[in-house]
N, C-alpha and C. Protein backbone atom coordinates (compact mmCIF):
# COMPACT_ATOMS: atom_id res chain seq x y z
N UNK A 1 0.85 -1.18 0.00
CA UNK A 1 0.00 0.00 0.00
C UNK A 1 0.90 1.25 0.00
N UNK A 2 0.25 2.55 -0.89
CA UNK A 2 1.21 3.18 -0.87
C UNK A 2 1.11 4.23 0.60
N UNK A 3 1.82 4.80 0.81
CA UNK A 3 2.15 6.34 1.84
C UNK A 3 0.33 6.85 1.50
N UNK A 4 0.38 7.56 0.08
CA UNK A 4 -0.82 8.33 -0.31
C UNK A 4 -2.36 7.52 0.43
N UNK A 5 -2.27 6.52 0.10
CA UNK A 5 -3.33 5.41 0.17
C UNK A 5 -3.39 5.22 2.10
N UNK A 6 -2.40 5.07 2.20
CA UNK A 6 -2.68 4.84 4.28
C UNK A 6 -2.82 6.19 4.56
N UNK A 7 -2.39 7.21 3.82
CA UNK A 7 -3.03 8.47 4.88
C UNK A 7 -4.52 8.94 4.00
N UNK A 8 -5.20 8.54 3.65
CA UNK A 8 -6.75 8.56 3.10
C UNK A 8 -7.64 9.21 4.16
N UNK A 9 -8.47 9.98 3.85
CA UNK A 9 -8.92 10.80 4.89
C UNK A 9 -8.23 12.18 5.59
N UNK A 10 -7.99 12.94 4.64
CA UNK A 10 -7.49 14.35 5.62
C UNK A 10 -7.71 15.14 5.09
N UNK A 11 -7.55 16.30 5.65
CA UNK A 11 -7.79 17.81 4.69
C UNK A 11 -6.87 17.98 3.97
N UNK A 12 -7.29 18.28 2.52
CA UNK A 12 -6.20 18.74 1.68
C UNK A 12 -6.34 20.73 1.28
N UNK A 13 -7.45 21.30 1.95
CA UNK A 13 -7.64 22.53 1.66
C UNK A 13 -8.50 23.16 1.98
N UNK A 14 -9.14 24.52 1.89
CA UNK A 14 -10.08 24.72 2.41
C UNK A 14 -11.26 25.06 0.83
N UNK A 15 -12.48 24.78 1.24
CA UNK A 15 -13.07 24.56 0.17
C UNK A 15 -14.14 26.01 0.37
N UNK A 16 -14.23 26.54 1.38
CA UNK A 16 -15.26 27.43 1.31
C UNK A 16 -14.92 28.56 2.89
N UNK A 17 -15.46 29.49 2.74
CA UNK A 17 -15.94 30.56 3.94
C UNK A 17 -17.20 31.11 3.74
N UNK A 18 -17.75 30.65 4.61
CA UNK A 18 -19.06 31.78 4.35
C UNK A 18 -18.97 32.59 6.00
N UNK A 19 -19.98 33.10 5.56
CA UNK A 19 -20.63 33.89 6.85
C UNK A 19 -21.84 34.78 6.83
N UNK A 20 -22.17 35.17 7.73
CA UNK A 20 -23.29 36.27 8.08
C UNK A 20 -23.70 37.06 7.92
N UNK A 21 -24.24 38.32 7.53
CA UNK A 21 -24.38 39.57 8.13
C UNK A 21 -26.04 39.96 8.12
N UNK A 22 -26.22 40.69 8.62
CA UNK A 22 -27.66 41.17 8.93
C UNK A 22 -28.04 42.04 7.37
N UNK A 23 -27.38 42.96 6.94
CA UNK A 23 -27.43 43.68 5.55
C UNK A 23 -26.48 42.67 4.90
N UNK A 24 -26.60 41.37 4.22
CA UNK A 24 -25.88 41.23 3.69
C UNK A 24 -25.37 41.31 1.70
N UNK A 25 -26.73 42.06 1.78
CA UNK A 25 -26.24 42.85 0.27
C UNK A 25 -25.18 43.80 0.44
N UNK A 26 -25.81 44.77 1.56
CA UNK A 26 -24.82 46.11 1.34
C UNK A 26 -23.19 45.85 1.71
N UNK A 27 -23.06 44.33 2.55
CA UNK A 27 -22.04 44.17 3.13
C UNK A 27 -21.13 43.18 1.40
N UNK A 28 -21.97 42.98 0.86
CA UNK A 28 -21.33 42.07 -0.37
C UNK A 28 -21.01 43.00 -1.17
N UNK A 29 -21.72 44.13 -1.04
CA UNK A 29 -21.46 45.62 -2.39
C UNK A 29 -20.34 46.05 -1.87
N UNK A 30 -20.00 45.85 -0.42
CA UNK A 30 -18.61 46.49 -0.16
C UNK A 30 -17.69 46.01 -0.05
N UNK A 31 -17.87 44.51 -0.14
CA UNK A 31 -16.43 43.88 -0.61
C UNK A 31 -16.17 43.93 -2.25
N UNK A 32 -17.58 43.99 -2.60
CA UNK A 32 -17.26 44.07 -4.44
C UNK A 32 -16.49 45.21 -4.62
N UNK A 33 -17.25 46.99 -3.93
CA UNK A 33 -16.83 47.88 -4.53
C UNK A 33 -15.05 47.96 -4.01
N UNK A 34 -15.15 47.71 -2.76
CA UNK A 34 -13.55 47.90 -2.03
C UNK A 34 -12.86 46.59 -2.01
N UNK A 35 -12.59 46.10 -2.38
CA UNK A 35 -12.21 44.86 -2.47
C UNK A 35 -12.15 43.78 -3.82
N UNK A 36 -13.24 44.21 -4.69
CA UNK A 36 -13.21 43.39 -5.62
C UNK A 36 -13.60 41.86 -5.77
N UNK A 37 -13.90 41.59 -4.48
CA UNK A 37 -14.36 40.17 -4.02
C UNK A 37 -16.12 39.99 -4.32
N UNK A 38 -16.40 39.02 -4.47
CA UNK A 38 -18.01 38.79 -4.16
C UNK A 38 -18.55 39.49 -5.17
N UNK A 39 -18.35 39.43 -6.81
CA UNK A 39 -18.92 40.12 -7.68
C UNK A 39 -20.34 39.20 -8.15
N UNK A 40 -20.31 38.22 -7.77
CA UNK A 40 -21.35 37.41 -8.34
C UNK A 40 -22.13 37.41 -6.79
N UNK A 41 -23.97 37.51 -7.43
CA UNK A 41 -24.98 37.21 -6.48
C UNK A 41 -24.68 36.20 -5.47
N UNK A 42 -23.80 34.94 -5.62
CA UNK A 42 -23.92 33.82 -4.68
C UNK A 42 -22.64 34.07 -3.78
N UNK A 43 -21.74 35.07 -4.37
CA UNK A 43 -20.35 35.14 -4.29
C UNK A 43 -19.12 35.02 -4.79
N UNK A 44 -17.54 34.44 -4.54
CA UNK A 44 -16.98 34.14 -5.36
C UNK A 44 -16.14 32.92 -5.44
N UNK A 45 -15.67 32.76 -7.03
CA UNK A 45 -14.85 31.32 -6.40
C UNK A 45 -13.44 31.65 -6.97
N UNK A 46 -12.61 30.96 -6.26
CA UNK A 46 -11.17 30.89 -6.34
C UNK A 46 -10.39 29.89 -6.74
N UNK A 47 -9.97 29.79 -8.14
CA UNK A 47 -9.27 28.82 -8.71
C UNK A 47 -7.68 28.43 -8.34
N UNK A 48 -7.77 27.91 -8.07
CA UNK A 48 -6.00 26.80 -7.30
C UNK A 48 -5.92 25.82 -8.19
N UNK A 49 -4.38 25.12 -8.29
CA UNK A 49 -3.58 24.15 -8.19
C UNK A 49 -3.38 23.37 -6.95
N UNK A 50 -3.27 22.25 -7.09
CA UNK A 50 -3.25 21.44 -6.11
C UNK A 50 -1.99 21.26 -5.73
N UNK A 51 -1.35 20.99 -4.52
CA UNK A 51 0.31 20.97 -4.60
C UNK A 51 0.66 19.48 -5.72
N UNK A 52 1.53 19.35 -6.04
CA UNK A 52 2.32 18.04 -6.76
C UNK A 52 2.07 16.94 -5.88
N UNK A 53 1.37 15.68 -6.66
CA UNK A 53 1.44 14.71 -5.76
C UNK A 53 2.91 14.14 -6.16
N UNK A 54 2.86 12.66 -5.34
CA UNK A 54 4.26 12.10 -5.62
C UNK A 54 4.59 11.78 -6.81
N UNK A 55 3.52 12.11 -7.93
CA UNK A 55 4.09 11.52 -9.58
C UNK A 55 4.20 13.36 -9.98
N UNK A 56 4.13 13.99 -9.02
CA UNK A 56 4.39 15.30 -9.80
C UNK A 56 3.42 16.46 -10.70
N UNK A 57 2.06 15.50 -10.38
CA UNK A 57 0.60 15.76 -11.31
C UNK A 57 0.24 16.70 -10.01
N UNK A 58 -0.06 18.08 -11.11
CA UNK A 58 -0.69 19.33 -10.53
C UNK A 58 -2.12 19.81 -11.40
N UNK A 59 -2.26 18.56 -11.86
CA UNK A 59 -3.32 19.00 -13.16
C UNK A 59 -4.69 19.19 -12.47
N UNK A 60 -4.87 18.85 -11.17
CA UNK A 60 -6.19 19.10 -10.42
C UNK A 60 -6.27 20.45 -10.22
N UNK A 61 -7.61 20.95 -10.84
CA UNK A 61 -8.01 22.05 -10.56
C UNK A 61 -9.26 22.11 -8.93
N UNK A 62 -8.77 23.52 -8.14
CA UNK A 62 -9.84 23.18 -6.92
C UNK A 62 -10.14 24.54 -6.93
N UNK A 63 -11.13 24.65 -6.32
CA UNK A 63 -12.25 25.68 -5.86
C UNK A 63 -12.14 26.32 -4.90
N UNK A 64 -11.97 27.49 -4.36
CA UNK A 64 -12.70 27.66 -3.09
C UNK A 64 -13.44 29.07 -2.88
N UNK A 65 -14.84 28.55 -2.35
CA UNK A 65 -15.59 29.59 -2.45
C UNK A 65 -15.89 30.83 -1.33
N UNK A 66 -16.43 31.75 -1.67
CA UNK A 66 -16.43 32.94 -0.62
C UNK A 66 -17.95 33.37 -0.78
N UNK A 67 -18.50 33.36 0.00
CA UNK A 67 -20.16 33.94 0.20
C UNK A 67 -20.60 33.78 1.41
N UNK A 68 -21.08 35.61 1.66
CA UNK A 68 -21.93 35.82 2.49
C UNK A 68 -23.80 35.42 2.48
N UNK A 69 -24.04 34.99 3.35
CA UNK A 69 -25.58 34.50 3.69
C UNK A 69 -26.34 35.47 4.14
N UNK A 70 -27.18 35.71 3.88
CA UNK A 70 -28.05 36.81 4.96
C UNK A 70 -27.89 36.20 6.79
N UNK A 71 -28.21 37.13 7.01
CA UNK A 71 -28.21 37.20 8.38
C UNK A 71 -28.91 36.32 9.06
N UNK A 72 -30.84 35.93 8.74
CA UNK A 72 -31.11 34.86 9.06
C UNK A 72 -30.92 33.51 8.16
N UNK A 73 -30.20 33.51 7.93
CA UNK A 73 -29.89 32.07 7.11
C UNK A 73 -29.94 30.85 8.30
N UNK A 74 -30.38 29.87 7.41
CA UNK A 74 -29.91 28.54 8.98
C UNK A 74 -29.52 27.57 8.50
N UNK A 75 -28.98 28.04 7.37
CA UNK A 75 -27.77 26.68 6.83
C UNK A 75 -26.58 26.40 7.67
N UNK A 76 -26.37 27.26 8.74
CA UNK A 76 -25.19 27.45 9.68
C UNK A 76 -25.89 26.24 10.76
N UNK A 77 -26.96 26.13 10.83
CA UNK A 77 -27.79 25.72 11.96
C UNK A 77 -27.19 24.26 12.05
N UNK A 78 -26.96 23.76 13.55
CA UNK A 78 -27.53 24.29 15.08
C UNK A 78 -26.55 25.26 15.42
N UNK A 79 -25.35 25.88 14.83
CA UNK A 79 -23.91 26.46 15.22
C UNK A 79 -25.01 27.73 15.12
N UNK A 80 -24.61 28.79 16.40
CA UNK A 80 -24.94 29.85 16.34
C UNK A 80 -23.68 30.93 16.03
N UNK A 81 -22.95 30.28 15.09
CA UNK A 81 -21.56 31.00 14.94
C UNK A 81 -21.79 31.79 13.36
N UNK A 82 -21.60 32.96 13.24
CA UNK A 82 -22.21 33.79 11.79
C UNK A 82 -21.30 33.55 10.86
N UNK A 83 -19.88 32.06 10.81
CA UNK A 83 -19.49 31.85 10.18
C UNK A 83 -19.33 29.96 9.58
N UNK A 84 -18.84 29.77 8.79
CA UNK A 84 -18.95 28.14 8.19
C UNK A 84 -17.52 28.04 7.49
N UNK A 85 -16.76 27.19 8.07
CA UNK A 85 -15.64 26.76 7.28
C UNK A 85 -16.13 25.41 6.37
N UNK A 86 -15.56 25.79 4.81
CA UNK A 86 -15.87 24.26 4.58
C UNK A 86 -14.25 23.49 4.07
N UNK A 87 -13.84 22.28 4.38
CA UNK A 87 -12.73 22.04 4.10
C UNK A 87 -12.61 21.01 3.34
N UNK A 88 -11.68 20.96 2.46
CA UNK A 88 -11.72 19.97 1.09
C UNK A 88 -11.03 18.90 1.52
N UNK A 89 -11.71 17.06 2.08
CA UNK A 89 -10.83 16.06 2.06
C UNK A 89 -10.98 15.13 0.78
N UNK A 90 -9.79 14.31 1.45
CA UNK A 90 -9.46 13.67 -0.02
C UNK A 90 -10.23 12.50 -0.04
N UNK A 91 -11.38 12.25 1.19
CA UNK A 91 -11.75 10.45 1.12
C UNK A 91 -12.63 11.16 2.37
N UNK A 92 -13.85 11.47 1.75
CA UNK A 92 -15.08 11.73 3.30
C UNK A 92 -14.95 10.41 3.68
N UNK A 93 -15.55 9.49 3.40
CA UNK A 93 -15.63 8.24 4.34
C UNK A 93 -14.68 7.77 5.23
N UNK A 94 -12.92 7.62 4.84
CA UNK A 94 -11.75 7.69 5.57
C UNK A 94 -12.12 8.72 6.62
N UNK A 95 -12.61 10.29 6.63
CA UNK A 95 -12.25 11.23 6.91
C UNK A 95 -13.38 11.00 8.37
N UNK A 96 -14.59 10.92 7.83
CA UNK A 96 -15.94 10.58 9.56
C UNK A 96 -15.31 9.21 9.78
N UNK A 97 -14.64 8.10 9.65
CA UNK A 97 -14.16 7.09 10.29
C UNK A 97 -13.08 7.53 11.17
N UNK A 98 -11.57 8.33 11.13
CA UNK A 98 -11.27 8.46 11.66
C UNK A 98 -11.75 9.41 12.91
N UNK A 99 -12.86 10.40 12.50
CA UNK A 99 -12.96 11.75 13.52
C UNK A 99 -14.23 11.06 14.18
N UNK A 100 -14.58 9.96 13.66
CA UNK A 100 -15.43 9.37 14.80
C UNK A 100 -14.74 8.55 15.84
N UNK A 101 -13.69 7.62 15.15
CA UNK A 101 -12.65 7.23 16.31
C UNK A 101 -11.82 8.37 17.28
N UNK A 102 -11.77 9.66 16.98
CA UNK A 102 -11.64 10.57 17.61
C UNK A 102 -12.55 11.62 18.77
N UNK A 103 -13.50 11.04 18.48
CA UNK A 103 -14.83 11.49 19.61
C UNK A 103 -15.50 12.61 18.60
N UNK A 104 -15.35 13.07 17.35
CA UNK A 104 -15.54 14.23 17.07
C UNK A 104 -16.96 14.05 16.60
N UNK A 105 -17.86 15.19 16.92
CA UNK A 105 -19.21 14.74 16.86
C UNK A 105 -19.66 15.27 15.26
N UNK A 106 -20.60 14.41 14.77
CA UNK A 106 -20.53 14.40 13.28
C UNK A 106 -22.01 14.29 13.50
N UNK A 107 -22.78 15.24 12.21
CA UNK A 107 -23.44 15.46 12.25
C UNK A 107 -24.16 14.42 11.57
N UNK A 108 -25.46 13.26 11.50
CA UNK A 108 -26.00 12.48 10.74
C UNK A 108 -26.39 12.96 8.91
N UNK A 109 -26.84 13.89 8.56
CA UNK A 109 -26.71 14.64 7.04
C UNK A 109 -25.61 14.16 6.22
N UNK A 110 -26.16 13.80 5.05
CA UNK A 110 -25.20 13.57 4.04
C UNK A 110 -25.61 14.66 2.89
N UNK A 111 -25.18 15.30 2.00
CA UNK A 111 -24.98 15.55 0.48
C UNK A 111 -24.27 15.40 -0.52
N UNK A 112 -25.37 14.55 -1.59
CA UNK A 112 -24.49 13.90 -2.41
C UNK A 112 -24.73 14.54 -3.96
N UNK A 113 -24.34 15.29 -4.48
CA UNK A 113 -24.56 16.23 -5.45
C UNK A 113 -23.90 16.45 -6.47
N UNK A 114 -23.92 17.12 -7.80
CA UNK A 114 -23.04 16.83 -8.91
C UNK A 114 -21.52 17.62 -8.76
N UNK A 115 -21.90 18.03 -7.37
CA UNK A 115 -20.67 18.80 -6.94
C UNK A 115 -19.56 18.43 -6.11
N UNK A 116 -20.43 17.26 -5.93
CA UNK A 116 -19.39 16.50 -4.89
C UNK A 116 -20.27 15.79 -3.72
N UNK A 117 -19.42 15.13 -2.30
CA UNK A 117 -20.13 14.56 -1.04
C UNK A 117 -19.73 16.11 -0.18
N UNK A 118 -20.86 16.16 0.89
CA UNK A 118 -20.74 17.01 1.86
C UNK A 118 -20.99 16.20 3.00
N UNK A 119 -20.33 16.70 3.77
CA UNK A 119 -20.68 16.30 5.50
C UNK A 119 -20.68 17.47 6.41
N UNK A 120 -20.91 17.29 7.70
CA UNK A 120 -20.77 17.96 8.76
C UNK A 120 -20.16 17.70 9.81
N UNK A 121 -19.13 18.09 10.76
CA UNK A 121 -19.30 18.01 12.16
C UNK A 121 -19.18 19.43 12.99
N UNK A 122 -18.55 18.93 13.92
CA UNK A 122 -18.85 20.25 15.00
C UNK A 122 -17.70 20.36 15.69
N UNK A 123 -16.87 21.46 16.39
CA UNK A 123 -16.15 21.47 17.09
C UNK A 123 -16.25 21.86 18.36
N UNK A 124 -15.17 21.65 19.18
CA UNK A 124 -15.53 21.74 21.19
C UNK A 124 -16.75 22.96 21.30
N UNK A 125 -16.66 23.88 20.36
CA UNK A 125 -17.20 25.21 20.65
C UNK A 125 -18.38 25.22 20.36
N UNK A 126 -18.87 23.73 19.61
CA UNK A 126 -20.25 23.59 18.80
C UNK A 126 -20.33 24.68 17.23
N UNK A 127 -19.11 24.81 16.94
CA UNK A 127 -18.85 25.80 15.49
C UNK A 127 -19.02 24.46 14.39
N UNK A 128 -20.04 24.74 13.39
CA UNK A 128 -20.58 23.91 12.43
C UNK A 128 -19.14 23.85 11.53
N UNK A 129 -18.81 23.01 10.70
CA UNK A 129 -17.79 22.37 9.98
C UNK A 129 -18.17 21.84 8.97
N UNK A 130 -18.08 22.04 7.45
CA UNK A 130 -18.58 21.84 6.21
C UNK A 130 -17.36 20.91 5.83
N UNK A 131 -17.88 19.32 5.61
CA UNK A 131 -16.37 18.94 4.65
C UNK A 131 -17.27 18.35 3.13
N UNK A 132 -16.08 18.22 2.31
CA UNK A 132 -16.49 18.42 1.29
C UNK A 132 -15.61 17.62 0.44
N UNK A 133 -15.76 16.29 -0.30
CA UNK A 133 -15.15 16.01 -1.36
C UNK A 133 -15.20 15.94 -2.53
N UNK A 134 -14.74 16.68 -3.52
CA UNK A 134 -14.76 16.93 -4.91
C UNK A 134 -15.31 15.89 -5.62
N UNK A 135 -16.12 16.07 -6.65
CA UNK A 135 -16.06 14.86 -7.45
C UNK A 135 -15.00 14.46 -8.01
N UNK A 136 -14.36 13.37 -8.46
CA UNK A 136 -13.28 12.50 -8.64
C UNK A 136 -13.47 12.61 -10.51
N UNK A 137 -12.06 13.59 -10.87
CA UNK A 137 -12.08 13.21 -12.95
C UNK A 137 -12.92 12.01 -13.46
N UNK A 138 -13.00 12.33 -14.38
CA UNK A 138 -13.66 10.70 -14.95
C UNK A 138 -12.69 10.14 -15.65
């Protein structure tokens, strides 16, 4: 088995930030106008390279997105935290096997979408945790 293959299951990046705000148009117009960020209605996304795996292949393209939610949104929900990390692993299933052998509390929800698997857990603080694995090239 290789190195790559026994460490299956970890974060390789971060796949998303969202967050909150109560005005969150006027707060998206001002990262557009001062900032340049968040030009699109949903928000924005950020195109990366993946580091080199061990054959040296950087040809994976990744994502990571930036969007604010309105204020009552409850996609954050049960986390009363006005923000959502989402983080890109390489093997969800590896990834809730180990953090369940770790005590880490995982939320029952799955999404399985043309965008990829999503999961959830939670941290000591009860701060909601978005993971997320890409769909796999064909």
């Amino acid at each position: 088995m290789t190195e790559h293959q026994q460490q299956r299951g970890r974060i390789i990046g971060i796949g998303g930030v969202f967050f909150k705000s109560n005005d969150h148009e006027r707060l998206r117009e001002w990262y557009t106008q001062k900032l340049g960020v968040g030009q699109k209605d949903w928000g924005e996304m950020f195109k990366w390279r993946s580091i080199p795996d061990a054959a040296g292949d950087q040809s994976t393209e990744h994502l990571t997105t930036w969007s604010i939610f309105p204020g009552s949104s409850t996609y954050f929900d049960p986390s009363h935290a006005p923000f959502m990390i989402n983080y890109i692993v390489d093997d969800l299933d590896a990834f809730l096997a180990k953090a369940a052998e770790n005590g880490v509390r995982i939320d029952p929800k799955r999404d399985n979408t043309e965008y990829g698997r999503f999961a959830w857990i939670y941290d000591l603080d009860d701060n909601k945790i978005e993971l997320w694995e890409p769909p796999r090239p064909a």
